[in-house]
C-alpha atoms as a PDB file:
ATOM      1  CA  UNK A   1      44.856  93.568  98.696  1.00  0.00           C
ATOM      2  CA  UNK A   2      42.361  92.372  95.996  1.00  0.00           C
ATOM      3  CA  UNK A   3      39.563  91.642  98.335  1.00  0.00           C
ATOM      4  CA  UNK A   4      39.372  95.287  99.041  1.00  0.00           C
ATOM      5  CA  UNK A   5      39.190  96.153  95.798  1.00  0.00           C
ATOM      6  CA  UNK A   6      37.046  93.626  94.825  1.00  0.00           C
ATOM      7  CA  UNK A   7      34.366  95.521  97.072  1.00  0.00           C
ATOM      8  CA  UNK A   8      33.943  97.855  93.736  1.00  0.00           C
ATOM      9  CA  UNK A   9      31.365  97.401  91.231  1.00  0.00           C
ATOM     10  CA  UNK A  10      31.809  98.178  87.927  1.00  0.00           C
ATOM     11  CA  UNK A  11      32.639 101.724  87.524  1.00  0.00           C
ATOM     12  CA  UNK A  12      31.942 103.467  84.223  1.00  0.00           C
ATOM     13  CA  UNK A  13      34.556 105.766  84.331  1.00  0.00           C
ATOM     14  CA  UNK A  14      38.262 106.273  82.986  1.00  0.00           C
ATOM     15  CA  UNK A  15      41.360 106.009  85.722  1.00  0.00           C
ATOM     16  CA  UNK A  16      44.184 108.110  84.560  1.00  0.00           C
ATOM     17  CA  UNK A  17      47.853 108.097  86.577  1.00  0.00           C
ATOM     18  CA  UNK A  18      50.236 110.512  85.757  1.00  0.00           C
ATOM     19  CA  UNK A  19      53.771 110.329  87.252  1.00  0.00           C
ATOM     20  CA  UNK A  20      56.660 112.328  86.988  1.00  0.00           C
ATOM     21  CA  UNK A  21      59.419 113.991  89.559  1.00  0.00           C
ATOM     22  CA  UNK A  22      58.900 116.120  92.041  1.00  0.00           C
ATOM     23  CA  UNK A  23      59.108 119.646  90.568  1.00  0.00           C
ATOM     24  CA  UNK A  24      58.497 118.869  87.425  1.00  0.00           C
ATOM     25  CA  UNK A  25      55.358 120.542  86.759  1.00  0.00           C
ATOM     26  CA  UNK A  26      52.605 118.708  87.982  1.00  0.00           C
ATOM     27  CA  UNK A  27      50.962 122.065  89.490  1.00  0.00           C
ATOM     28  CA  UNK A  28      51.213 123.226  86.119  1.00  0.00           C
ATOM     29  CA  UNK A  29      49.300 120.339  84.596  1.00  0.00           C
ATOM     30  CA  UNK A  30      46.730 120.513  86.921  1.00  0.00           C
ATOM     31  CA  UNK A  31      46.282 124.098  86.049  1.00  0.00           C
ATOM     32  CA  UNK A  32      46.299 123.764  82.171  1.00  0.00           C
ATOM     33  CA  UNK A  33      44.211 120.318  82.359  1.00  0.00           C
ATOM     34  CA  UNK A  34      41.896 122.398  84.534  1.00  0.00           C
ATOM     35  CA  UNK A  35      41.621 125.450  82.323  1.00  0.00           C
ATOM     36  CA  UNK A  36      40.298 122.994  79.294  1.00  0.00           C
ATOM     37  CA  UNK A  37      36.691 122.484  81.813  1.00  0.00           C
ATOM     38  CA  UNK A  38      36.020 125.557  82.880  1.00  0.00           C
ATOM     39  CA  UNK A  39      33.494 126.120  79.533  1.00  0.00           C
ATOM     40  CA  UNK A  40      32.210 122.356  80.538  1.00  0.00           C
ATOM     41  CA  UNK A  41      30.515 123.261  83.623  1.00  0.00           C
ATOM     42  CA  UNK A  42      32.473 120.257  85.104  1.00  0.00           C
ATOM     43  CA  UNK A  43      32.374 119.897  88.912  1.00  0.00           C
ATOM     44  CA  UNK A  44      36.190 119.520  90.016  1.00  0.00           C
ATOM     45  CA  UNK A  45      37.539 117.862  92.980  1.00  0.00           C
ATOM     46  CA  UNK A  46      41.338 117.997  93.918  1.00  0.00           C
ATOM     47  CA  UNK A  47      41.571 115.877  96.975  1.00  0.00           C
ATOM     48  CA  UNK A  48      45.157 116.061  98.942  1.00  0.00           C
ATOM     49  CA  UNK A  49      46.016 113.810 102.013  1.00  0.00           C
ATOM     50  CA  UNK A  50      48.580 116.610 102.997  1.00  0.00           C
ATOM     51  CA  UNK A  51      46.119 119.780 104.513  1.00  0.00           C
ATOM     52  CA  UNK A  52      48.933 122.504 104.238  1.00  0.00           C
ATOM     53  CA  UNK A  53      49.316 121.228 100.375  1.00  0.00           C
ATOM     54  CA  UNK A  54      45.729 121.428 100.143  1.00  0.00           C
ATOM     55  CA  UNK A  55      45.282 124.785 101.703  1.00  0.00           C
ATOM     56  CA  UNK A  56      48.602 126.555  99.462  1.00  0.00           C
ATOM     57  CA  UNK A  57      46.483 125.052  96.406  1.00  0.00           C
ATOM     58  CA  UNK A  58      43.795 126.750  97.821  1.00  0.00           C
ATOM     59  CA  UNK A  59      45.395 129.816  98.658  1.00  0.00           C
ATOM     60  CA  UNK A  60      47.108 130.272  95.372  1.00  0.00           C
ATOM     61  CA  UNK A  61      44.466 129.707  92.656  1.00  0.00           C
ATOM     62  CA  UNK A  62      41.364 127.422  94.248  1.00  0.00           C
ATOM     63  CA  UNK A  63      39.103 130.790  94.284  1.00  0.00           C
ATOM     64  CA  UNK A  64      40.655 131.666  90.086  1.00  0.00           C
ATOM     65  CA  UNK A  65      39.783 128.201  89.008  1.00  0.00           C
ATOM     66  CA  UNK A  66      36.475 127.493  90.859  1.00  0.00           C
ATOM     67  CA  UNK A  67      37.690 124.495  92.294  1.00  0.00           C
ATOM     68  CA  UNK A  68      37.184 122.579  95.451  1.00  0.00           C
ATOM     69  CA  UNK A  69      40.531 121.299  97.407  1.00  0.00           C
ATOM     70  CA  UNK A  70      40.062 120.206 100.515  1.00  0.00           C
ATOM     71  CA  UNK A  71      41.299 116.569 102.491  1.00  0.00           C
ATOM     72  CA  UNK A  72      40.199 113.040 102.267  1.00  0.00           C
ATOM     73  CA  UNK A  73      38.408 113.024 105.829  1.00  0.00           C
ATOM     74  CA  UNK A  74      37.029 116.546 105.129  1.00  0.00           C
ATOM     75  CA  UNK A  75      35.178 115.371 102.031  1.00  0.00           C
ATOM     76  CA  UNK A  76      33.776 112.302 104.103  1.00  0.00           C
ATOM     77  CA  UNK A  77      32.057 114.992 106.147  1.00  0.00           C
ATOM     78  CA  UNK A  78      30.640 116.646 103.309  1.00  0.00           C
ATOM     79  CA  UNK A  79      30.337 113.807 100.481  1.00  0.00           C
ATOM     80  CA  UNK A  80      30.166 116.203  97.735  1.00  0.00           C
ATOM     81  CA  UNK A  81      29.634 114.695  94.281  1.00  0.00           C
ATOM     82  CA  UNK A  82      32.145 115.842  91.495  1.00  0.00           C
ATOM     83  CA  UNK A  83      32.684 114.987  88.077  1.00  0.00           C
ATOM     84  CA  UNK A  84      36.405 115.212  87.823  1.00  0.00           C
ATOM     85  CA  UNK A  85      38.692 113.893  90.523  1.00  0.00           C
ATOM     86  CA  UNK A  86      42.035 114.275  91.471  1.00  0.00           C
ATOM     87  CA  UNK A  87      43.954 112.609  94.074  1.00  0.00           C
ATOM     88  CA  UNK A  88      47.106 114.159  94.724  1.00  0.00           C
ATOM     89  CA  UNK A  89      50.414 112.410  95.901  1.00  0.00           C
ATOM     90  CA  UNK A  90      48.480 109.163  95.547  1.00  0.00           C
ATOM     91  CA  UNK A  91      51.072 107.076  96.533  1.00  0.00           C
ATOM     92  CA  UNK A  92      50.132 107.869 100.380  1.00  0.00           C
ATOM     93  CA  UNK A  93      47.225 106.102  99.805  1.00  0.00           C
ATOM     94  CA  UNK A  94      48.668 103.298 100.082  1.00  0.00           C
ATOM     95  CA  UNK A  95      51.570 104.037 102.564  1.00  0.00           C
ATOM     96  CA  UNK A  96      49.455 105.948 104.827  1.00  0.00           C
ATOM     97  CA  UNK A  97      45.839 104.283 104.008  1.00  0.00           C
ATOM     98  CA  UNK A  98      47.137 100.780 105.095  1.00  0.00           C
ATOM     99  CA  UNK A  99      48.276 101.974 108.308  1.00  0.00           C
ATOM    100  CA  UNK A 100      47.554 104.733 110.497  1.00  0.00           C
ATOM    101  CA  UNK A 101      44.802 107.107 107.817  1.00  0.00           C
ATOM    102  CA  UNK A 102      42.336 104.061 106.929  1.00  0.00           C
ATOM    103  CA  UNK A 103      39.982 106.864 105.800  1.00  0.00           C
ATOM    104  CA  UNK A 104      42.122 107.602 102.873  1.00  0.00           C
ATOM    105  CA  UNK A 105      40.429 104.496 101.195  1.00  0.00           C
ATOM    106  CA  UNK A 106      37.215 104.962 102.871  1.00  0.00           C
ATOM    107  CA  UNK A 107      37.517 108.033 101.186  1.00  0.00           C
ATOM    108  CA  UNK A 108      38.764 106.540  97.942  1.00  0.00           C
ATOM    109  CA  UNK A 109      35.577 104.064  97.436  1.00  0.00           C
ATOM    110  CA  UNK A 110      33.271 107.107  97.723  1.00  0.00           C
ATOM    111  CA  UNK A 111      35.027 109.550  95.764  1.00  0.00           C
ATOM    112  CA  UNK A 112      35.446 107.247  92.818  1.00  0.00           C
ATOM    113  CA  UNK A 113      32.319 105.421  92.668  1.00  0.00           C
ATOM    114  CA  UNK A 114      30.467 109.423  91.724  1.00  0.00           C
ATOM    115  CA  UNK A 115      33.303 110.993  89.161  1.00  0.00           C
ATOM    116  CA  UNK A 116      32.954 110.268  85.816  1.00  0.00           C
ATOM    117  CA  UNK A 117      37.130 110.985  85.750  1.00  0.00           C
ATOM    118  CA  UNK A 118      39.689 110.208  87.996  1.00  0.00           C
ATOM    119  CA  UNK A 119      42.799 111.298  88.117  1.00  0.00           C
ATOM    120  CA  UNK A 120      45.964 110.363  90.456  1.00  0.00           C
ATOM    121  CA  UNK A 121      49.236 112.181  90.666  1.00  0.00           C
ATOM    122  CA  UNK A 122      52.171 110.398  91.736  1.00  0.00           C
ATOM    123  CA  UNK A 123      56.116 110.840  91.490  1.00  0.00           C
ATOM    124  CA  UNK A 124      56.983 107.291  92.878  1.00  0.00           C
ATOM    125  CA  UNK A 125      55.266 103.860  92.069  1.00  0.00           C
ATOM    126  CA  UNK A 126      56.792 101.134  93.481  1.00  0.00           C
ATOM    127  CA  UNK A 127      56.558  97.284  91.917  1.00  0.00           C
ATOM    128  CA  UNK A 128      54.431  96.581  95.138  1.00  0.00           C
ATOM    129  CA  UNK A 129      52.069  99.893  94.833  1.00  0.00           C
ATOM    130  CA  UNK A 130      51.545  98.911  91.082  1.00  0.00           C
ATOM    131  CA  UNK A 131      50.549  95.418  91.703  1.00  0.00           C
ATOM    132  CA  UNK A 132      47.882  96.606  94.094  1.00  0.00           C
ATOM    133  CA  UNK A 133      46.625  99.030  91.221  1.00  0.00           C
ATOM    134  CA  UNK A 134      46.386  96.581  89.028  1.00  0.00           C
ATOM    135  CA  UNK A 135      43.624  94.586  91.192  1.00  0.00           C
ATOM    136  CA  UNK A 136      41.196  97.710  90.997  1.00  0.00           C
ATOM    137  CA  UNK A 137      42.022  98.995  87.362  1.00  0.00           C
ATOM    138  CA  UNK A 138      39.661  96.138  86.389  1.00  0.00           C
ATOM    139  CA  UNK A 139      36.607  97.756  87.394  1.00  0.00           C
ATOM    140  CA  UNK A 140      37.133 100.865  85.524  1.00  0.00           C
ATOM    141  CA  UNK A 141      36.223 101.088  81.998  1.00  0.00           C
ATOM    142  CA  UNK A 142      39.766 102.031  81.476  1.00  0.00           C
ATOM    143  CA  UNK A 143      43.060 103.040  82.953  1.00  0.00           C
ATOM    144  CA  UNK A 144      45.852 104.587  81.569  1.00  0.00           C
ATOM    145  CA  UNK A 145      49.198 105.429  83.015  1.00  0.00           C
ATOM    146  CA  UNK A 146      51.313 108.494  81.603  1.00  0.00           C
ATOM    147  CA  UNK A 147      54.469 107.939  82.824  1.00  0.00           C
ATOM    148  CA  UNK A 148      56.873 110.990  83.011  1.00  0.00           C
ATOM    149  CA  UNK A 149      59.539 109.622  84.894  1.00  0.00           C
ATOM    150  CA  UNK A 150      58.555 106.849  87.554  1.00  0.00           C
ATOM    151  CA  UNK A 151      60.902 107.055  91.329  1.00  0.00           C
ATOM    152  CA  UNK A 152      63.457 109.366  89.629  1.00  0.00           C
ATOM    153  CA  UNK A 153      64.738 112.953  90.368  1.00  0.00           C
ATOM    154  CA  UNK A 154      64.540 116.255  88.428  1.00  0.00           C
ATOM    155  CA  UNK A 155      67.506 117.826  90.224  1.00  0.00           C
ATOM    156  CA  UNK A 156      70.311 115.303  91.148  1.00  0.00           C
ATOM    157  CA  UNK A 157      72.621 116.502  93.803  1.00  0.00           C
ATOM    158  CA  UNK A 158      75.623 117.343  93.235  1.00  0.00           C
ATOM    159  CA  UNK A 159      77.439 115.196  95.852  1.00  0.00           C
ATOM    160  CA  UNK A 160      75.908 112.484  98.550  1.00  0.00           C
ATOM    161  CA  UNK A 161      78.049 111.085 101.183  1.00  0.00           C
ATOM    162  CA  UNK A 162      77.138 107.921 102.362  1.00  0.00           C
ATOM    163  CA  UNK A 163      78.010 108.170 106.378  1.00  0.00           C
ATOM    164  CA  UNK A 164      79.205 104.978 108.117  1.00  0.00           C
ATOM    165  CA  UNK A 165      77.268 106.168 111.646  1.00  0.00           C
ATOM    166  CA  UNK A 166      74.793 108.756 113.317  1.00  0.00           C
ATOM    167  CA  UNK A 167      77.706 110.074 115.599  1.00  0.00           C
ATOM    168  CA  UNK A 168      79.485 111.108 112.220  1.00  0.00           C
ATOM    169  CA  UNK A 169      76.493 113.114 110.361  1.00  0.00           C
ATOM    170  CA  UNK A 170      75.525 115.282 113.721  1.00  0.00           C
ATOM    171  CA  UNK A 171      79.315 116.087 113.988  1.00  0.00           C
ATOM    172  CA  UNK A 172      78.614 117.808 110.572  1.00  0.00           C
ATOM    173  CA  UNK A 173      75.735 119.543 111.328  1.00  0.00           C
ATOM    174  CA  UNK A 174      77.271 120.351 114.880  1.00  0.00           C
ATOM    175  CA  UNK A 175      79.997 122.147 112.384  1.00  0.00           C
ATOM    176  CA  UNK A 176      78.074 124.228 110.183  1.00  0.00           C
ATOM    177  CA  UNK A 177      78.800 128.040 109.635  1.00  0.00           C
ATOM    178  CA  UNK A 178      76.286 130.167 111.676  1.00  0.00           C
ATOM    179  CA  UNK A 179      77.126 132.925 110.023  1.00  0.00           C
ATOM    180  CA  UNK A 180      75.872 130.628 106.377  1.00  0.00           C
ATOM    181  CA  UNK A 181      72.869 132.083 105.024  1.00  0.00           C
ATOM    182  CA  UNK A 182      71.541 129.023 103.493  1.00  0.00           C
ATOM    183  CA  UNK A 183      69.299 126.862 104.788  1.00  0.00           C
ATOM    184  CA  UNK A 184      69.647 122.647 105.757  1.00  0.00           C
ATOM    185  CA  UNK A 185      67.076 120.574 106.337  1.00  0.00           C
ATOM    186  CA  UNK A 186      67.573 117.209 108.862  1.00  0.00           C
ATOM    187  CA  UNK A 187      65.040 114.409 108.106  1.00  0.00           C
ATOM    188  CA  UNK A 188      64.596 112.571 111.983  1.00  0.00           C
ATOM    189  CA  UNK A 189      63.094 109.223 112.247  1.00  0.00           C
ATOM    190  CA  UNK A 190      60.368 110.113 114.967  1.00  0.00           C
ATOM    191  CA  UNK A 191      58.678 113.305 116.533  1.00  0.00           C
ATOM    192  CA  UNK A 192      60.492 112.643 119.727  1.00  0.00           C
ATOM    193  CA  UNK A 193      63.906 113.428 118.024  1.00  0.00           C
ATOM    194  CA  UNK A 194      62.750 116.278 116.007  1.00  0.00           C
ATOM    195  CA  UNK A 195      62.334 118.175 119.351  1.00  0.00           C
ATOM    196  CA  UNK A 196      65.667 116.839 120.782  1.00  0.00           C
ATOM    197  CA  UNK A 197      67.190 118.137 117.525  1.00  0.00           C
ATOM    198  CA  UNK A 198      65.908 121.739 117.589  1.00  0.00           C
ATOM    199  CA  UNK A 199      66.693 122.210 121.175  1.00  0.00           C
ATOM    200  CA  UNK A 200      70.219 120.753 120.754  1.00  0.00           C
ATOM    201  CA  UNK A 201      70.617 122.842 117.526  1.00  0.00           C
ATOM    202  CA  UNK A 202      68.760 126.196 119.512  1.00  0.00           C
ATOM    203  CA  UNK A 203      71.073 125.938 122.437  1.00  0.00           C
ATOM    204  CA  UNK A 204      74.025 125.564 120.220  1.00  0.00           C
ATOM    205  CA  UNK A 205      72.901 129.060 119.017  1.00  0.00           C
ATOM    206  CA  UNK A 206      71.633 128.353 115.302  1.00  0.00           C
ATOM    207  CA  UNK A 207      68.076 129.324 114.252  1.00  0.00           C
ATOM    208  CA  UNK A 208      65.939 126.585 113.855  1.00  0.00           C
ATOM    209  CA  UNK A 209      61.981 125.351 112.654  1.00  0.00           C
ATOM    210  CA  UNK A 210      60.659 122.162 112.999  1.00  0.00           C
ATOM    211  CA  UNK A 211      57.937 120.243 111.759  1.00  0.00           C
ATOM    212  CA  UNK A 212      56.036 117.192 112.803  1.00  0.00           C
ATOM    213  CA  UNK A 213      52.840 115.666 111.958  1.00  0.00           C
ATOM    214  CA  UNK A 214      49.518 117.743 111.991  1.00  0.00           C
ATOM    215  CA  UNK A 215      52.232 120.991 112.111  1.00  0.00           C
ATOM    216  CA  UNK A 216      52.703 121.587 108.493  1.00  0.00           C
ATOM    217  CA  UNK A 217      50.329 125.190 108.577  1.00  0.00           C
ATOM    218  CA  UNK A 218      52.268 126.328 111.550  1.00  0.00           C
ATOM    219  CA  UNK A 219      55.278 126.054 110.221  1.00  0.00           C
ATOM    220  CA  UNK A 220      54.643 127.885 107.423  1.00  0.00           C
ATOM    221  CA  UNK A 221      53.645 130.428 109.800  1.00  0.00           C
ATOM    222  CA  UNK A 222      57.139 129.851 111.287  1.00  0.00           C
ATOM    223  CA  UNK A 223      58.814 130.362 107.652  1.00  0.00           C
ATOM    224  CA  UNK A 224      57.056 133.791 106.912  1.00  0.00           C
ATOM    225  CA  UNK A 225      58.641 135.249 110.188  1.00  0.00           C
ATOM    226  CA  UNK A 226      61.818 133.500 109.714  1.00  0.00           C
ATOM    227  CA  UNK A 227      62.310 132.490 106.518  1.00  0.00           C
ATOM    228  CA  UNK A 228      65.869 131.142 105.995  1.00  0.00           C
ATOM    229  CA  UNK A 229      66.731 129.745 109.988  1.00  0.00           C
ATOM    230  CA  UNK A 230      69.817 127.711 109.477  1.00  0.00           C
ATOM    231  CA  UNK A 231      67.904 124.143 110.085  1.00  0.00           C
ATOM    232  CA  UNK A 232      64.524 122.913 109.166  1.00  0.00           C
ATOM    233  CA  UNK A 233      64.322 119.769 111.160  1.00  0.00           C
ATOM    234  CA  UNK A 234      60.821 117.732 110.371  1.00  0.00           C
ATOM    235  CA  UNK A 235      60.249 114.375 110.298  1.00  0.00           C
ATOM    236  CA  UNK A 236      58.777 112.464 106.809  1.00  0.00           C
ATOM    237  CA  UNK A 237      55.624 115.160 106.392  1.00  0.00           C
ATOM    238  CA  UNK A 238      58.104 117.755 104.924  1.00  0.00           C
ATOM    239  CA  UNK A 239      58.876 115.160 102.477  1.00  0.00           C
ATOM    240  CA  UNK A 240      55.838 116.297 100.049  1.00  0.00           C
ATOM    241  CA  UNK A 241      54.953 119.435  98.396  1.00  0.00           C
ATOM    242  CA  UNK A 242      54.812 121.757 101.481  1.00  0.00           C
ATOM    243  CA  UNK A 243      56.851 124.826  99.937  1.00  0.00           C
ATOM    244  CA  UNK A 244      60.038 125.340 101.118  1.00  0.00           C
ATOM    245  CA  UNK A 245      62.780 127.786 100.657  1.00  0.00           C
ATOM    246  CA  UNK A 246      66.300 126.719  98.636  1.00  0.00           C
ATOM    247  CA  UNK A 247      67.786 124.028 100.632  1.00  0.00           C
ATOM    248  CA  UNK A 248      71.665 123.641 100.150  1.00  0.00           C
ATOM    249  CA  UNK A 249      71.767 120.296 101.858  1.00  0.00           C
ATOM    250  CA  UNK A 250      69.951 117.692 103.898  1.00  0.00           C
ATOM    251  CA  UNK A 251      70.791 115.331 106.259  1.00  0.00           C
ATOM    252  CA  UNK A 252      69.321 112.061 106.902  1.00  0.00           C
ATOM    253  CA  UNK A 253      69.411 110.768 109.950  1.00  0.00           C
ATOM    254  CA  UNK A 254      68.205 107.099 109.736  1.00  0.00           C
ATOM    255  CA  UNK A 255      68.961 104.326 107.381  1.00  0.00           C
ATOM    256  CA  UNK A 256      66.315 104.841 104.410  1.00  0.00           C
ATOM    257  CA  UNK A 257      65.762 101.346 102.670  1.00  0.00           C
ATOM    258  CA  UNK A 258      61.843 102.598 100.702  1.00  0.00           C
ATOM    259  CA  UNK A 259      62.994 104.154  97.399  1.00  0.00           C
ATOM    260  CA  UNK A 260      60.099 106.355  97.468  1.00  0.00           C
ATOM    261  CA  UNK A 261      60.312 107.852 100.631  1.00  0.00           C
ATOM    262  CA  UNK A 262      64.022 108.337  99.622  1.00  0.00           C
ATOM    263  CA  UNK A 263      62.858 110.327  96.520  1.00  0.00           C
ATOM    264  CA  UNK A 264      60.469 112.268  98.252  1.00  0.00           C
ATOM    265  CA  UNK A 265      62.857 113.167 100.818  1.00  0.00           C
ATOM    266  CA  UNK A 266      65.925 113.848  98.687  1.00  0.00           C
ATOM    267  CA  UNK A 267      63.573 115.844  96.130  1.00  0.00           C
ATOM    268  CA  UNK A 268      63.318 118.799  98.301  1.00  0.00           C
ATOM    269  CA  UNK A 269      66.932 119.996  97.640  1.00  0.00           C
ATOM    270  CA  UNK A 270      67.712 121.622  94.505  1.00  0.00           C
ATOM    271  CA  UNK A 271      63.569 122.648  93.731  1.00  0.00           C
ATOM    272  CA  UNK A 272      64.879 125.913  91.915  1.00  0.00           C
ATOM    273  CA  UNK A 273      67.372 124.366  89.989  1.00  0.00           C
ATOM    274  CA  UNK A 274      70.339 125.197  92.886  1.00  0.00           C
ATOM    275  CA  UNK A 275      72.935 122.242  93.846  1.00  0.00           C
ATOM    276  CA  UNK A 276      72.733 120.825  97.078  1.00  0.00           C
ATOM    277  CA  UNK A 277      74.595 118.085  99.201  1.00  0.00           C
ATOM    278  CA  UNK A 278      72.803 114.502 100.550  1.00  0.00           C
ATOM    279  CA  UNK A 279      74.424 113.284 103.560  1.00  0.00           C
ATOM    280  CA  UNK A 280      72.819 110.055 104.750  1.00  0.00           C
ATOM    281  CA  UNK A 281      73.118 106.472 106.010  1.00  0.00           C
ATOM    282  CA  UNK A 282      71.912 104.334 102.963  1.00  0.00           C
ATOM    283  CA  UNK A 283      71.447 104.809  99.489  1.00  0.00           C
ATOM    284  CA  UNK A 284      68.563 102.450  98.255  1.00  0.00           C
ATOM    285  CA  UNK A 285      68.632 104.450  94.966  1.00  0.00           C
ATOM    286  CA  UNK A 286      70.692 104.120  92.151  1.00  0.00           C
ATOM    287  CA  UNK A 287      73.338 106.381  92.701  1.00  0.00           C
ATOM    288  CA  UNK A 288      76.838 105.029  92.766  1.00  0.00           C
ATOM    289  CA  UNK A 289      79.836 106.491  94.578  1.00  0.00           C
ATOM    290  CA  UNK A 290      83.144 104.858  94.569  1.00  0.00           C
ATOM    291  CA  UNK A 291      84.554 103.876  97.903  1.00  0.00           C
ATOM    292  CA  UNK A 292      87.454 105.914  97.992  1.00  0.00           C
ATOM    293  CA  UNK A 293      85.548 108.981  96.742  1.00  0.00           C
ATOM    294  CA  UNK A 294      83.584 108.539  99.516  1.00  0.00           C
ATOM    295  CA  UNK A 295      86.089 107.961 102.405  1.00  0.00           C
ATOM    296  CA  UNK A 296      88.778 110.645 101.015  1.00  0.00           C
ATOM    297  CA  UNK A 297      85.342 113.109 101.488  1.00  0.00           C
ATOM    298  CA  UNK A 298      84.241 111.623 104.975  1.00  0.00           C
ATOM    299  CA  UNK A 299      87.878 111.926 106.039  1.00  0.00           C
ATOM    300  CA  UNK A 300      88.427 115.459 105.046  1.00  0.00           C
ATOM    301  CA  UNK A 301      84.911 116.705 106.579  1.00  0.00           C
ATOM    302  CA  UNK A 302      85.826 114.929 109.433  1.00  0.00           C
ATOM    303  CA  UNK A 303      89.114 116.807 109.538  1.00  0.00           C
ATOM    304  CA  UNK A 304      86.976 119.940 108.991  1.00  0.00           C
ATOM    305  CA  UNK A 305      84.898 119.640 111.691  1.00  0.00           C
ATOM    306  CA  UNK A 306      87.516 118.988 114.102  1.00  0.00           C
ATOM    307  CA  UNK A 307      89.610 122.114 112.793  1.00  0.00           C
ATOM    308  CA  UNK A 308      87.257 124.153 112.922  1.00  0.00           C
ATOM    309  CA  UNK A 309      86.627 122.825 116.742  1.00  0.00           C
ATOM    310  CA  UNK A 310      90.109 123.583 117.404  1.00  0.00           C
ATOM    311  CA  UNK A 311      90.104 127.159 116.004  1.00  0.00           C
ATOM    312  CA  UNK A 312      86.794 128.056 118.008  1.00  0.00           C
ATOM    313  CA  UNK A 313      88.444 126.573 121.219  1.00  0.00           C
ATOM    314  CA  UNK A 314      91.765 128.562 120.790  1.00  0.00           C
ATOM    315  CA  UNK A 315      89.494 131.877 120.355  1.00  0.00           C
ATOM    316  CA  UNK A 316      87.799 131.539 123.547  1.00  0.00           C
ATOM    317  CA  UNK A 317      90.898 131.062 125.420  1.00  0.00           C
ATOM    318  CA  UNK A 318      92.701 133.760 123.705  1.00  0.00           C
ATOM    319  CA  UNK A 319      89.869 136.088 124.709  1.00  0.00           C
ATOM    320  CA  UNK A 320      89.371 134.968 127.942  1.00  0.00           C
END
């Protein structure tokens, strides 16, 4: 990866990283660091790879802080110059940039070759992401990292259940209380089975909204009709600062070995300080849960389920 960076000239300019949890603030920062320039006639740039994050910053206090927010490949169209830059959920640059958005770097080379300040906001930097930072930091003037709390959580749940199969974790969801009023979120590995999932869950009669790539304004559309459905199924895009309502538990679907994708994905429980239950195939973080814990829970949600099953298929008979 240094060859790309290497591609930079010396730019006479300070690089600042901040990282900390998800909600833990980093709106807020923006908003305060923000309020220092507006008696500096600074021109400030807050560039988001994530449109519907870039459009709620927009929404909510863009026009109040005489700001521009807009995407990576919507300021390649325009090529505006600002003085202060910042590059939210940075991490995707790298995630995302080296594989299907190339234009996030693109993007990257112009933005920061014009500021005078850039700034990137992060809540996960892996060993491999830091490395790769390292190679361009030496053609700032300087960089500094504030680190708030690198790949860790600001609301742990309050239980995770490691599953030993797929078969077992849609059994639970299959199981949940229609008559529940809070929401669950299921993370699904592709687009393909986000659809499956919602028609499975719709014709099972539970309210539903999904959300796959390029979807993220539509489904907040979908929330504002229908704001607590009993599932939010999405794939990883719902992972990032999209607003949600209080989830009360998510379900992963797929084996998660990248810690920050894990992070991301597990962050979105528990936002306004709730609990909320992790069920999932791996746990690449640091949490530890003894083995029996774990299998005395599996077998009595298993039990549960099937109960429950039982009770639902004696009603139907009855009334029939």
């Amino acid at each position: 990866m240094a060859t790309r960076f290497s591609s930079l000239s010396h730019l006479k300019q300070d690089f600042v990283i901040l990282t900390s949890p998800p909600a833990s603030g980093k709106t807020f920062w923006i908003r305060t660091f923000l309020s220092g320039l507006e008696n500096d006639q600074k021109k400030v740039g807050i560039i988001s790879p994530l449109r519907a994050l870039a459009e709620e910053c927009l929404e909510e206090w863009g026009h109040e802080m005489k700001i521009s927010i807009m995407t990576p490949e919507e300021w390649l169209g325009n090529t505006i110059n600002f003085d202060v830059i910042i590059l939210d959920e940075f991490h995707l640059y790298f995630y995302w940039g080296n594989s299907f958005r190339p234009q996030l770097w693109e993007a990257f080379f112009g933005l920061v070759e014009r500021a005078e300040l850039v700034i990137a906001l992060t809540a996960t930097v892996s060993s491999e992401i830091f490395q790769e930072m390292r190679s361009f930091s030496l053609h700032f003037d300087s960089m500094l990292w504030i680190n708030h709390g690198n790949q860790k959580l600001k609301y742990y749940p309050h239980q995770y259940i490691k599953a030993y199969s797929q078969s077992w974790i849609l059994e639970q969801i299959f199981s949940e209380s229609k008559s529940s009023q809070t929401v669950k979120l299921i993370f699904c590995p592709y687009r393909k089975s986000v659809f499956q999932m919602k028609k499975k869950l719709e014709r099972n009669g539970f309210s539903v909204v999904s959300c796959v790539g390029g979807e993220a304004r539509d489904m907040r559309d979908k929330l504002s009709k229908c704001p607590r459905p009993h599932f939010i199924v999405a794939t990883t895009v719902l992972s990032h600062g999209v607003n949600l309502p209080e989830i009360s538990k998510i379900y992963l679907l797929y084996p998660l070995k990248n810690i920050d994708f894990w992070i991301q994905m597990v962050a979105r429980g528990g936002r306004r300080g709730g609990g909320y239950q992790v069920i999932g195939r791996e746990t690449p973080y640091g949490m530890r849960w003894s083995f029996l814990k774990n299998l005395g829970l599996l077998i009595f949600l298993s039990f549960k389920a099937r109960l429950k099953s039982f009770y639902h298929s004696y009603l139907s008979f009855y009334e029939s």
